[in-house]
Protein backbone atom coordinates (compact mmCIF):
# COMPACT_ATOMS: atom_id res chain seq x y z
CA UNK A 1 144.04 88.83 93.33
CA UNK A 2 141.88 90.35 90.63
CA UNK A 3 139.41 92.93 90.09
CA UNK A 4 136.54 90.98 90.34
CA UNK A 5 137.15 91.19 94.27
CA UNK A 6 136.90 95.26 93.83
CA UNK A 7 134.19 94.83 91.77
CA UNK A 8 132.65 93.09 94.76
CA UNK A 9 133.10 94.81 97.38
CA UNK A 10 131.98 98.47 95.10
CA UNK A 11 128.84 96.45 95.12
CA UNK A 12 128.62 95.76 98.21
CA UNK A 13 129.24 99.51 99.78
CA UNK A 14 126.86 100.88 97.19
CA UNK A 15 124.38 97.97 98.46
CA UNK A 16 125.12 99.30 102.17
CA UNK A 17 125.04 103.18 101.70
CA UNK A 18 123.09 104.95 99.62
CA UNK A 19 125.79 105.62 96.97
CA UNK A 20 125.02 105.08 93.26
CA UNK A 21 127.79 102.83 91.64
CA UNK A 22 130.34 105.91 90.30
CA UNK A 23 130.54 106.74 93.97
CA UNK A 24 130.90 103.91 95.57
CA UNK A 25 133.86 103.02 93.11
CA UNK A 26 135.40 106.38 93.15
CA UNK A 27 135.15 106.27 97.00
CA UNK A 28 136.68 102.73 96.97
CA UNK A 29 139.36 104.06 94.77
CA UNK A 30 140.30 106.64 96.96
CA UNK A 31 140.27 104.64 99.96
CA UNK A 32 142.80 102.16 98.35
CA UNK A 33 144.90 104.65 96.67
CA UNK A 34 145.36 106.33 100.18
CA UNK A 35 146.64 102.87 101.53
CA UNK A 36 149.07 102.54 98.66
CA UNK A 37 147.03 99.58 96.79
CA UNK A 38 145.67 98.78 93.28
CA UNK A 39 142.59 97.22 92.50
CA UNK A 40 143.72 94.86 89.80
CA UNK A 41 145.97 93.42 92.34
CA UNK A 42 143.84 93.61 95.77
CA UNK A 43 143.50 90.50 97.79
CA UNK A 44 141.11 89.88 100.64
CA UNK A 45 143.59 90.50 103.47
CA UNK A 46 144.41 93.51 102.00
CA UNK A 47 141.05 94.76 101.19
CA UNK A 48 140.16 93.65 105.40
CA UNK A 49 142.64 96.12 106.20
CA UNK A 50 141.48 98.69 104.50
CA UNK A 51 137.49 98.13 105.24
CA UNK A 52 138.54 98.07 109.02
CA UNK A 53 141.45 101.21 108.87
CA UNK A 54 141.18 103.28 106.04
CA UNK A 55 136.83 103.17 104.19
CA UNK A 56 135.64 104.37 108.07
CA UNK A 57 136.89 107.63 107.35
CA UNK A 58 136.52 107.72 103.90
CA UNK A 59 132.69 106.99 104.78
CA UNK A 60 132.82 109.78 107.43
CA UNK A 61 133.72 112.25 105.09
CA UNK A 62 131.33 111.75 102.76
CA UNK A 63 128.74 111.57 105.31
CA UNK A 64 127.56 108.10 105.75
CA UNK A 65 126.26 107.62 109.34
CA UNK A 66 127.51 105.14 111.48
CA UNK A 67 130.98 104.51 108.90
CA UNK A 68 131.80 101.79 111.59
CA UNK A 69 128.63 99.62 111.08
CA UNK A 70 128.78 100.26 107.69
CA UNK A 71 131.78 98.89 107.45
CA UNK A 72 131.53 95.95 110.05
CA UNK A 73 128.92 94.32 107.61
CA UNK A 74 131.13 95.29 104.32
CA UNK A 75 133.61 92.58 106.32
CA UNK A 76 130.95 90.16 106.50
CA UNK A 77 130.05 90.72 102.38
CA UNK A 78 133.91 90.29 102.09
CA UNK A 79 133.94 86.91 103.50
CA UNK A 80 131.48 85.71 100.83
CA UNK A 81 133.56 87.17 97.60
CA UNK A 82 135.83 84.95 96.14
CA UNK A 83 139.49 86.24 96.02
CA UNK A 84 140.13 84.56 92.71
CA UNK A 85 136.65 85.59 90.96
CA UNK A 86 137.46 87.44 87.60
CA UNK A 87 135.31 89.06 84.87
CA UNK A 88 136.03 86.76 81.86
CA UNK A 89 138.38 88.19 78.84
CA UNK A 90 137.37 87.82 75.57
CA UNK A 91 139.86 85.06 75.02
CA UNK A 92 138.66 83.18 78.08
CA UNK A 93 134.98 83.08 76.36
CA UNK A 94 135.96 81.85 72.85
CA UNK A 95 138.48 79.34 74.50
CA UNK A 96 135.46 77.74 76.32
CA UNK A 97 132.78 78.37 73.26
CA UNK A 98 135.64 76.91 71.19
CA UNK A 99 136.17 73.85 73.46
């Protein structure tokens, strides 16, 4: 669960469409706000649900061709991110500089 996992997957669906990154966000964003979830708090299998039911659309709209092959490889970039994977606080950086 964490943010780095949205982070990710943004990423990954600017990587696959030709989004720049405030779009791909705000379009990920919208696509998880319409299935009721936050990113802070995302896991995969919720994120797999919403790359397979909800981002087609979203995609659609916003005129991506092909949403559905779009999205079929944005599963396959989800199996390499790491549910746990977290951009490091402040505190987590001294606490390992500081030993």
């Amino acid at each position: 669960m964490s943010a780095g996992l949205f982070d990710g997957i943004c990423a990954a669906v600017e990587g696959r469409t030709s989004f720049d990154r405030l779009e791909a966000r705000g379009t990920m964003r919208l696509a998880l706000k319409a299935a009721g979830l936050e990113p802070a708090s995302l896991t995969k299998d919720q994120l797999r649900v919403v790359l397979e039911r909800v981002l087609p659309d979203e995609l659609t709209s916003r005129g991506v061709e092909d949403a559905a092959s779009v999205c079929a490889a944005l599963l396959e970039d989800l199996a390499g991110l790491a549910e746990g994977q977290h951009a490091e606080s402040p505190e987590d950086v001294f606490q390992r500089l500081g030993g």
